[in-house]
Protein backbone atom coordinates (compact mmCIF):
# COMPACT_ATOMS: atom_id res chain seq x y z
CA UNK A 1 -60.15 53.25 20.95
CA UNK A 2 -61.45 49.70 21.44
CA UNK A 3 -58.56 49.73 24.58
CA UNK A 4 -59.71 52.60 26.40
CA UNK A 5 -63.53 50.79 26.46
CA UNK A 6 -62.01 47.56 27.08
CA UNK A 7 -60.09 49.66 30.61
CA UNK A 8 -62.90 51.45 31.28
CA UNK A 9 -64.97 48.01 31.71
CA UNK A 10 -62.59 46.90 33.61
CA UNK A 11 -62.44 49.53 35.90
CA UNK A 12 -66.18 49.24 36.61
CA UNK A 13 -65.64 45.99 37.24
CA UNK A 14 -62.83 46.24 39.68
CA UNK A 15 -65.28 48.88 41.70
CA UNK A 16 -67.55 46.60 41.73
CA UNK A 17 -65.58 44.02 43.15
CA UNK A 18 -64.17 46.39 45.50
CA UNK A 19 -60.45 45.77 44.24
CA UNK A 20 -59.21 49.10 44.74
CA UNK A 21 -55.48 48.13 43.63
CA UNK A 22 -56.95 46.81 40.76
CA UNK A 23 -59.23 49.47 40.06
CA UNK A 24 -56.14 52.38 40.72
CA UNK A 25 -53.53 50.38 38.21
CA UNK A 26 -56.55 50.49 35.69
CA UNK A 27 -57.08 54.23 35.94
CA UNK A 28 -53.05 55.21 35.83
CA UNK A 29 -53.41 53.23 32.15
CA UNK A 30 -56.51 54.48 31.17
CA UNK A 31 -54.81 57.72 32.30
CA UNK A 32 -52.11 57.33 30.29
CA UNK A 33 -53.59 56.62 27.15
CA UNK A 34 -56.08 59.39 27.43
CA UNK A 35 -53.42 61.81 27.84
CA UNK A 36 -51.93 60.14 24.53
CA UNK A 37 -55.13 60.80 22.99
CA UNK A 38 -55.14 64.44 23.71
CA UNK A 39 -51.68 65.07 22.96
CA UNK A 40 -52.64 64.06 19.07
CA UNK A 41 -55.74 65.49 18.82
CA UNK A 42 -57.81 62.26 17.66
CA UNK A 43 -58.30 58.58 19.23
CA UNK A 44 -55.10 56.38 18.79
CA UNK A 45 -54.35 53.61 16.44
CA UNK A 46 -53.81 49.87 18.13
CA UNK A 47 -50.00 50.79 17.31
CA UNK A 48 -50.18 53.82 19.36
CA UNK A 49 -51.74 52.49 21.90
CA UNK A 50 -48.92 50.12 22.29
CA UNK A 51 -46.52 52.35 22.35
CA UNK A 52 -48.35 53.82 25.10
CA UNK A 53 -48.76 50.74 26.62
CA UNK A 54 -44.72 49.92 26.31
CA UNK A 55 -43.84 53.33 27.77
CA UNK A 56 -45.81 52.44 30.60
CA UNK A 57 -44.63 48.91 30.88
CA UNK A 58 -40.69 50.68 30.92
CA UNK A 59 -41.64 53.27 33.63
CA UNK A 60 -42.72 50.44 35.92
CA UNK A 61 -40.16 48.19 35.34
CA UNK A 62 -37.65 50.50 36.43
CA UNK A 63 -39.49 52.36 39.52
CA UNK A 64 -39.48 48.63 40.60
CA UNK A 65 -35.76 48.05 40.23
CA UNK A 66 -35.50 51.49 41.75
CA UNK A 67 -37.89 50.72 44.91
CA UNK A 68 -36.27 47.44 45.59
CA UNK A 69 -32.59 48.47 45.15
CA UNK A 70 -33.86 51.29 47.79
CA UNK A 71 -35.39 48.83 49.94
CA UNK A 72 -38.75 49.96 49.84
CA UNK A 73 -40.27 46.81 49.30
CA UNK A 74 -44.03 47.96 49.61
CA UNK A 75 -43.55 50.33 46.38
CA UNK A 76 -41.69 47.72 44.60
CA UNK A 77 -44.50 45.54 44.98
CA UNK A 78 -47.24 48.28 44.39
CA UNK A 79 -45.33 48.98 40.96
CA UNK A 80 -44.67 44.79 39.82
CA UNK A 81 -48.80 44.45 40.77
CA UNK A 82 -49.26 47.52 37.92
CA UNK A 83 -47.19 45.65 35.66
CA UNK A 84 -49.10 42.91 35.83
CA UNK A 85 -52.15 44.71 35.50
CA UNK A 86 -50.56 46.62 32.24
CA UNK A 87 -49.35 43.36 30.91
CA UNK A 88 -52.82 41.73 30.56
CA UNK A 89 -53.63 44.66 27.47
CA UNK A 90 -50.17 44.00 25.81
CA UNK A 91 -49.73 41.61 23.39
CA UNK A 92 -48.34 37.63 23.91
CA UNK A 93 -44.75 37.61 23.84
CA UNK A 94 -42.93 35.79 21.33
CA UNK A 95 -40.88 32.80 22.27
CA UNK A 96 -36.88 32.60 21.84
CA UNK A 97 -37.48 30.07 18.68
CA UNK A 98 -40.37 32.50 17.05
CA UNK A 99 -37.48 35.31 17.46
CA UNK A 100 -34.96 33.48 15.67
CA UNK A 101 -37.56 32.27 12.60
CA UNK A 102 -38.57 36.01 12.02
CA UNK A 103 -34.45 37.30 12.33
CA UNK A 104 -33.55 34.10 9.95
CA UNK A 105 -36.50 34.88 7.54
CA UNK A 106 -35.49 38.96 7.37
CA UNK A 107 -31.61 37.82 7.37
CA UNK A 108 -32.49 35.93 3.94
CA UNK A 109 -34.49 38.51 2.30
CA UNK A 110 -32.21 40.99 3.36
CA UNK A 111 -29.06 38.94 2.17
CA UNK A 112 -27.27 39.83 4.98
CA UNK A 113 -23.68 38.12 5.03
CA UNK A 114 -22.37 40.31 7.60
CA UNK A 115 -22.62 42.13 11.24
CA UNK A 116 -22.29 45.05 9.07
CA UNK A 117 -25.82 44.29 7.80
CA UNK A 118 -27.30 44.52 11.21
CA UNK A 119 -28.80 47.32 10.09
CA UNK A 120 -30.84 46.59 7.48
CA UNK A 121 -31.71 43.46 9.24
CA UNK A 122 -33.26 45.10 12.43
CA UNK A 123 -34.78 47.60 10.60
CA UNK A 124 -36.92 45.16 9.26
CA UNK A 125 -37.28 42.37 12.07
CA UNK A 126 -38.49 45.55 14.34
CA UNK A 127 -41.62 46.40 13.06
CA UNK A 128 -42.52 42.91 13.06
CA UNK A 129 -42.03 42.10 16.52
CA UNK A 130 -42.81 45.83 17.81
CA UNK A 131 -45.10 45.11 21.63
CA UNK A 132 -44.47 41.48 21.22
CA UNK A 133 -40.12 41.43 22.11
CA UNK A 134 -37.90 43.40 23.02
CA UNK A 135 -34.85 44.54 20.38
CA UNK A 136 -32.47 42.99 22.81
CA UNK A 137 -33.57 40.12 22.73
CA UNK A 138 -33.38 39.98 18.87
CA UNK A 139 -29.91 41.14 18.55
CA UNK A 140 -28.68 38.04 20.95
């Protein structure tokens, strides 16, 4: 819930300011998670909103490949500025060497000896990374 106040600031802000591109990017999100919230029936935990938020991030990510494999460079940069937008409510990223420590700390709890443990082991590295890395990056 704290998210949706946080976006609707922002939006007021971005009016003021007169940054409409701003201001639109704001409202798809806000949009989004609204939609999220009436889908459920009551306001969303920080993990849903995530999700939300990653859902989001996905859609843009690929209407920009899409745009710019197209050639339609003006959509393709509409949809990168809304990821960058989107990306300012999601969570820092974890670096390459944070990745490994959490795979190497699950891989010894786990006891994992094999790729036939892969498994187990994302099963529990996921939750602990979930908003903050991808899953392809932890099975590199």
């Amino acid at each position: 819930m704290q998210l949706i106040s946080t976006i609707e600031d922002e939006i007021k802000q971005a009016r003021l300011a007169r940054d409409n591109d701003r201001r639109d990017a704001l409202t798809l999100i806000l949009s989004s998670l609204r939609s999220a919230e009436k889908d459920l029936q009551r306001p969303l935990s920080e993990d849903e909103e995530l999700q939300v938020l990653q859902r989001e991030r996905k859609k843009r990510v690929e209407a920009f490949a899409a745009f710019e494999a197209a050639g339609r460079e003006e959509q393709a940069d509409k949809e990168d500025f809304e990821l960058e937008v989107l990306e300012e409510f999601m969570p820092e990223p974890l670096s390459d060497d944070e990745i490994d420590e959490i795979v190497d700390d699950v891989i010894a709890e786990v006891g994992a000896t094999s790729l036939r443990d892969i498994g187990r082991v994302m099963a529990d590295v996921m939750p602990q990374i979930s908003g903050r890395a991808d899953g392809s990056a932890v099975s590199q």
